[in-house]
Protein backbone atom coordinates (compact mmCIF):
# COMPACT_ATOMS: atom_id res chain seq x y z
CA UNK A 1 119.07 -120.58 -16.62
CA UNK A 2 119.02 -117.18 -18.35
CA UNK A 3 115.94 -115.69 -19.26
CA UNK A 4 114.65 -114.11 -22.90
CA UNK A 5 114.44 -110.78 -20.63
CA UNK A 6 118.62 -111.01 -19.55
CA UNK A 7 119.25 -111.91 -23.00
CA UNK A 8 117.34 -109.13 -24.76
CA UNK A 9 118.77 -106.99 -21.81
CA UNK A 10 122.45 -108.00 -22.71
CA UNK A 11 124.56 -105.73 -23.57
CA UNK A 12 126.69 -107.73 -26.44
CA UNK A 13 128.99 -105.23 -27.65
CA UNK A 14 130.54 -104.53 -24.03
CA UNK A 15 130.53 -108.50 -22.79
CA UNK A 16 133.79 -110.32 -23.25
CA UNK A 17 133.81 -113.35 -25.58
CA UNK A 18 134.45 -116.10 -22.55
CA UNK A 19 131.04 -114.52 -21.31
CA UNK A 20 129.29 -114.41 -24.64
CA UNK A 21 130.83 -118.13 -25.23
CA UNK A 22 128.87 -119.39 -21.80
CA UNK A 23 125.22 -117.52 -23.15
CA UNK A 24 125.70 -118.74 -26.47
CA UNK A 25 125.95 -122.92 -24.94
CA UNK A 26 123.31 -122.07 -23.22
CA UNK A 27 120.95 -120.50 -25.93
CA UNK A 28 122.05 -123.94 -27.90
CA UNK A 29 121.37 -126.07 -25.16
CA UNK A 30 118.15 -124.63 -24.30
CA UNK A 31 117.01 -123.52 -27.83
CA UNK A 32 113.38 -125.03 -28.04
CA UNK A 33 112.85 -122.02 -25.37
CA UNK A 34 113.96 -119.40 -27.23
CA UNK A 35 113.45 -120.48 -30.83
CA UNK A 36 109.93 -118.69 -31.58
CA UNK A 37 111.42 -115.15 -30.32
CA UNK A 38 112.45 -112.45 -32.74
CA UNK A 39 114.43 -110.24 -30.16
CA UNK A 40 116.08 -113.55 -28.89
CA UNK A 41 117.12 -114.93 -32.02
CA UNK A 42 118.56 -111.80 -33.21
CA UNK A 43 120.70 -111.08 -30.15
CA UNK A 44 121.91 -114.90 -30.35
CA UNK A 45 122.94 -113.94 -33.93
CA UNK A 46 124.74 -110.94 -32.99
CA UNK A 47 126.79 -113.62 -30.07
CA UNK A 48 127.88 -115.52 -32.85
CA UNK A 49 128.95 -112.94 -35.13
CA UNK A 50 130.99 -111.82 -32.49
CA UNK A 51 131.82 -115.17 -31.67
CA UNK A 52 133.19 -115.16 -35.26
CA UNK A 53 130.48 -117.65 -36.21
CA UNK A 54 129.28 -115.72 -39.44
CA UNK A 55 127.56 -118.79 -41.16
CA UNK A 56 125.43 -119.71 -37.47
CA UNK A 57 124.31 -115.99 -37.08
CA UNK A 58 123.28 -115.53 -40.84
CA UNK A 59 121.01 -118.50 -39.76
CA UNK A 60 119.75 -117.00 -36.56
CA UNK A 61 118.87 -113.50 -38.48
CA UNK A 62 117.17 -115.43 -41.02
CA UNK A 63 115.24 -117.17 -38.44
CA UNK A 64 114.50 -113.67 -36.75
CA UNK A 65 113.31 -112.47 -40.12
CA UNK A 66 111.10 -115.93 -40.66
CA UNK A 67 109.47 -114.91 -37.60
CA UNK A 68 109.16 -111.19 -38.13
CA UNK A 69 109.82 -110.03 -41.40
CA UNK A 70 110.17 -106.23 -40.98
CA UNK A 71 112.57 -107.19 -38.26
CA UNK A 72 115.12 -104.07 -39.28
CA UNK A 73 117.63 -104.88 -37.24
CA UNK A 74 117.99 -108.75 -38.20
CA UNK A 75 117.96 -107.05 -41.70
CA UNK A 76 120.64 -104.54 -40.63
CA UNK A 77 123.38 -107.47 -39.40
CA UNK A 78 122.23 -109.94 -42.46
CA UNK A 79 123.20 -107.21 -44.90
CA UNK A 80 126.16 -106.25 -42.84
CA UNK A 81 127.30 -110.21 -42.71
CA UNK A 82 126.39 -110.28 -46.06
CA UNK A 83 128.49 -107.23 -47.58
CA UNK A 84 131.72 -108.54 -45.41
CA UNK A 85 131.26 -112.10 -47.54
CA UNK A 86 131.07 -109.99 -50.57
CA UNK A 87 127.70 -111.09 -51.28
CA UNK A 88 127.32 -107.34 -52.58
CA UNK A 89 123.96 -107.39 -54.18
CA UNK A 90 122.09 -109.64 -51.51
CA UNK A 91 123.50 -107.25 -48.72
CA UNK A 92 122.30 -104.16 -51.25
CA UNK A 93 118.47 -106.04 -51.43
CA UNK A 94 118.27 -106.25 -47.48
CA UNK A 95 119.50 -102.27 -47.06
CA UNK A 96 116.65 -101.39 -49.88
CA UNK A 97 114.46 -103.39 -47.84
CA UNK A 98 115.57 -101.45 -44.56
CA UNK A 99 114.87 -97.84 -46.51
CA UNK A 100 111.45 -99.09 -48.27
CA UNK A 101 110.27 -99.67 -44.65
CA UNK A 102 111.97 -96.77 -42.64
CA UNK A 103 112.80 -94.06 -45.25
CA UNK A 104 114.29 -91.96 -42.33
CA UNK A 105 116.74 -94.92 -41.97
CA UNK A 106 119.92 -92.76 -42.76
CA UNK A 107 122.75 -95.36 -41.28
CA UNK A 108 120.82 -97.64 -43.88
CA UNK A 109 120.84 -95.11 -46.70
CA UNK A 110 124.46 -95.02 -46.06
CA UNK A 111 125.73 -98.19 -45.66
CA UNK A 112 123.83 -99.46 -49.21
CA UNK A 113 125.73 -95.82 -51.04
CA UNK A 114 128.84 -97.59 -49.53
CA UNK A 115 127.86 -100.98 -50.68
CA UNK A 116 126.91 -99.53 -54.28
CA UNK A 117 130.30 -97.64 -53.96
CA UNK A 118 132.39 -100.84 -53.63
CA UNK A 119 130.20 -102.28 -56.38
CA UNK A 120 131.76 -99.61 -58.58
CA UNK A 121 127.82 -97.94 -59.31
CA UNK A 122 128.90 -94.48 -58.45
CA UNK A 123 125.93 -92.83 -59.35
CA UNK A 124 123.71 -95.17 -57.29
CA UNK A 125 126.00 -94.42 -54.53
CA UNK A 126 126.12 -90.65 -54.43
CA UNK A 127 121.87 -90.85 -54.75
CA UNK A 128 122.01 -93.11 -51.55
CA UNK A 129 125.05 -91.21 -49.91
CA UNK A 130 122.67 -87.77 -50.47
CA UNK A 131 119.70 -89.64 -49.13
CA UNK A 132 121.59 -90.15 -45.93
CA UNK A 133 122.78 -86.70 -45.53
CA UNK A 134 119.08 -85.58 -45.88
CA UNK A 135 117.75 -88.34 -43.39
CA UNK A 136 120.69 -87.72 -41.12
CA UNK A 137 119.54 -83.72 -41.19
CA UNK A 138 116.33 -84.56 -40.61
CA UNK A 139 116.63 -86.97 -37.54
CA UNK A 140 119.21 -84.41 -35.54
C-alpha cells in the first residue's frame, strides 16, 4: 500500500498515466487514509487533472482548501482548472486570493493579468502583468 510520504514524494508531472491510473485506484480505494491530509489531497487532485478528470480534482482541491485554507497551491490548480472551464471570474477570485496572501507570488500576479486579459479588462491586466514583472525582479 503506498504511503502519504511516496505520494507527497511523487513526482506527477514525470509519471506516465498507466502509473498515475494504478495510485489514483488506490488513493480511491484507500481514501478514509488519506482524506484528512492537505498535501495528499492536493497531489491526488493534480493525478486526476492529469488523468483528465477535471470535475474529481476540482473536488479534491476544494477538499485540500476545506482542510487548509491558505493552501496556495490547491488555490493555484483550482484557479488554473477553473480559467480552462472559462469560469473566468472564480479562477480571477482564487489568483487575488493567492497575491493577498503571498504578494511576492509573481507566477500568480501573472496568470490573473492573463486571466483579466482574456476577460477583455486591459487595464486590470497590464496593473497585474506590471506587478509580476516587479515580483519576478524581486525574487531573482
Amino acid at each position: 500500500m503506498i504511503t502519504p510520504s511516496e505520494i507527497l514524494d511523487l513526482n506527477i508531472e514525470s509519471s506516465n498515466l498507466d502509473t498515475l491510473a494504478l495510485i489514483r485506484d488506490e488513493l480511491h480505494t484507500n481514501q478514509f487514509l488519506f482524506s484528512t491530509n492537505c498535501g495528499v489531497l492536493y497531489q491526488w487532485g493534480k493525478i486526476e487533472k492529469k488523468l483528465k478528470m477535471p470535475h474529481l480534482a476540482e473536488g479534491r482541491f476544494k477538499k485540500a482548501l476545506l482542510l487548509q485554507h491558505e493552501h496556495i497551491e490547491s488555490m493555484r490548480e483550482l484557479g488554473l482548472l477553473y480559467a480552462e472551464s472559462e469560469r473566468l471570474n472564480d479562477a480571477l477570485i482564487l489568483f487575488a486570493t493567492i497575491v493577498t496572501i503571498d504578494p511576492q507570488d509573481w507566477e500568480a500576479w501573472h496568470t490573473g493579468g492573463s486571466i483579466l486579459h482574456t476577460m477583455q479588462k486591459t487595464y486590470e491586466a497590464l496593473e497585474w502583468i506590471k506587478m509580476a514583472k516587479k515580483t519576478k525582479s524581486v525574487v531573482s
